[in-house]
Protein backbone atom coordinates (compact mmCIF):
# COMPACT_ATOMS: atom_id res chain seq x y z
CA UNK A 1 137.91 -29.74 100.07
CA UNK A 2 135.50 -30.41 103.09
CA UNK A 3 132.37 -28.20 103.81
CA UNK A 4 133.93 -27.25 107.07
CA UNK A 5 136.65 -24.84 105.49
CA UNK A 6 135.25 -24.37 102.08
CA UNK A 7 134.00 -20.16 102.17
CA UNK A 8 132.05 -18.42 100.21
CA UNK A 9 131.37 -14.31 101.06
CA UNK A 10 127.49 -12.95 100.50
CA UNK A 11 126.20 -9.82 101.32
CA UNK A 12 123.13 -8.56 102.76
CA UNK A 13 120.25 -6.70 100.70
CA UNK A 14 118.78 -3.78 102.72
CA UNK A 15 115.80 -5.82 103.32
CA UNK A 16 118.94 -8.44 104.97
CA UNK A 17 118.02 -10.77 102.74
CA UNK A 18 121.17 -13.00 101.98
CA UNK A 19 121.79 -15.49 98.84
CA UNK A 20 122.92 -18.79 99.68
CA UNK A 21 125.47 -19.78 96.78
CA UNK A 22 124.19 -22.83 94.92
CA UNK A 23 126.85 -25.23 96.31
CA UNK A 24 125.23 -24.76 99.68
CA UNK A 25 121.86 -25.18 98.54
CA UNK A 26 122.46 -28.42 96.90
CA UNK A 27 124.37 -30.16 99.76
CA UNK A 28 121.67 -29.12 102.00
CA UNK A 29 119.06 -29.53 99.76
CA UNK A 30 117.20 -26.33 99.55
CA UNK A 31 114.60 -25.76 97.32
CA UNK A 32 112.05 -22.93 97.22
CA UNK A 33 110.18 -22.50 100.17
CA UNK A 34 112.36 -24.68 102.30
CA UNK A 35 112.28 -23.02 105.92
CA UNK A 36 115.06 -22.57 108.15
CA UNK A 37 115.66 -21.16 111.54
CA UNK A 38 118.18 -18.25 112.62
CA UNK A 39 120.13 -18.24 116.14
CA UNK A 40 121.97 -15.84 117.77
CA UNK A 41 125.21 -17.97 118.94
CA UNK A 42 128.44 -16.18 120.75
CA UNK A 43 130.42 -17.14 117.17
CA UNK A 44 128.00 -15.60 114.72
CA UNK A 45 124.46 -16.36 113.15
CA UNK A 46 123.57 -19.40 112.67
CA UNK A 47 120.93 -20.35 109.96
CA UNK A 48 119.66 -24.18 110.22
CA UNK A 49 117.39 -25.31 107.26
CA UNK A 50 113.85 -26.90 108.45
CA UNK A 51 112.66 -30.28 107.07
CA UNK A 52 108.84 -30.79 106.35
CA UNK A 53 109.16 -33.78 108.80
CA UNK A 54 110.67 -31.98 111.45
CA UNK A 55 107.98 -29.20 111.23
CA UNK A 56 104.92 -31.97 111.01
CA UNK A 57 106.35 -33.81 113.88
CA UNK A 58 105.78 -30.35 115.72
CA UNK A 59 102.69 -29.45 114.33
CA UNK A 60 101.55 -33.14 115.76
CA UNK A 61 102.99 -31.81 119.35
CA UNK A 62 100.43 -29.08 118.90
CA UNK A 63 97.36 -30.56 117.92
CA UNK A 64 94.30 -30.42 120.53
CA UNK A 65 92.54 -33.08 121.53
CA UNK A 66 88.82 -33.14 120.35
CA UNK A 67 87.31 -32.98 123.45
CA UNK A 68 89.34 -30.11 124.42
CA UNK A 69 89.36 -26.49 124.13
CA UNK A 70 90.21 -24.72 121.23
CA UNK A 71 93.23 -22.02 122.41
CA UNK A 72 90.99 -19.03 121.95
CA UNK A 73 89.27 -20.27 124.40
CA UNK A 74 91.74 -21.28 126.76
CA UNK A 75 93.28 -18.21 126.30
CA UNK A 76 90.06 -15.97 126.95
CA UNK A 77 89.37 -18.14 130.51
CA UNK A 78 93.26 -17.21 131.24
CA UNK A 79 92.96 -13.21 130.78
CA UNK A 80 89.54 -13.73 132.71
CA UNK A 81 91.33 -15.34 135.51
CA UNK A 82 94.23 -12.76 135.63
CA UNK A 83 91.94 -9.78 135.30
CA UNK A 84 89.86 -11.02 138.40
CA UNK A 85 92.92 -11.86 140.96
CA UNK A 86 93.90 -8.07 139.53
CA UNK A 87 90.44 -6.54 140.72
CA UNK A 88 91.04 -8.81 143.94
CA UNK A 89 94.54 -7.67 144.44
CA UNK A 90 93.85 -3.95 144.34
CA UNK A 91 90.37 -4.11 145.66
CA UNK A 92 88.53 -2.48 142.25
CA UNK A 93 85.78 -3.72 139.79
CA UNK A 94 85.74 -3.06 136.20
CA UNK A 95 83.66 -0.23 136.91
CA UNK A 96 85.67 1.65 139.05
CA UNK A 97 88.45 0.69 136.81
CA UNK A 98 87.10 2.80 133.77
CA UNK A 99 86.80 5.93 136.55
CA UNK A 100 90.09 5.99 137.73
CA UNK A 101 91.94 5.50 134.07
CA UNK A 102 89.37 8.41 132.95
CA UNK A 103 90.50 10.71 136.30
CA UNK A 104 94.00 10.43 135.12
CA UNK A 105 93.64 10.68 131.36
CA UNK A 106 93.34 13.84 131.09
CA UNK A 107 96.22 15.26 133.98
């Protein structure tokens, strides 16, 4: 009997936690710990186990450089930037941004 019609029916906990039977487990290989990603597809949900390659081969995608900067910092200089063209935009300072959210606070 091939994988493609072979069933099996679980059930969800009501934390939706499901139990894979062990047939499943061992064709795909899943051990404790092994991750796995969940889709929304027009036919269902789909559940796609992770393999620690895949996810170091991503992790390498998302390694800085040395000489750059670390994402907190990147990050910080990005809300910097937006919160300036804001203050430009609407023709306030961060002053006279504390007064008016005070003058309304209250009303």
């Amino acid at each position: 009997m091939s994988t493609a019609t072979q069933t099996h029916i679980v059930w969800f906990t009501t934390k939706g936690r499901i139990a894979i039977p062990l047939w499943l487990r061992k064709k795909f290989q899943i051990e404790d710990g092994t991750r796995a990603v969940v889709e929304a597809t027009p036919a269902g949900i789909l559940l796609k186990t992770v393999k620690t390659v895949t996810i170091r081969r991503v992790r390498g995608i998302l390694k800085r450089g040395g000489d750059r900067k670390s994402w907190n910092e990147e990050w910080n200089e990005h809300k910097n930037d937006e919160r300036k063209l804001e203050e430009t935009k609407h023709g306030i300072t961060g002053t006279s941004k504390k007064r008016h959210r005070t003058r309304f606070s209250g009303a």
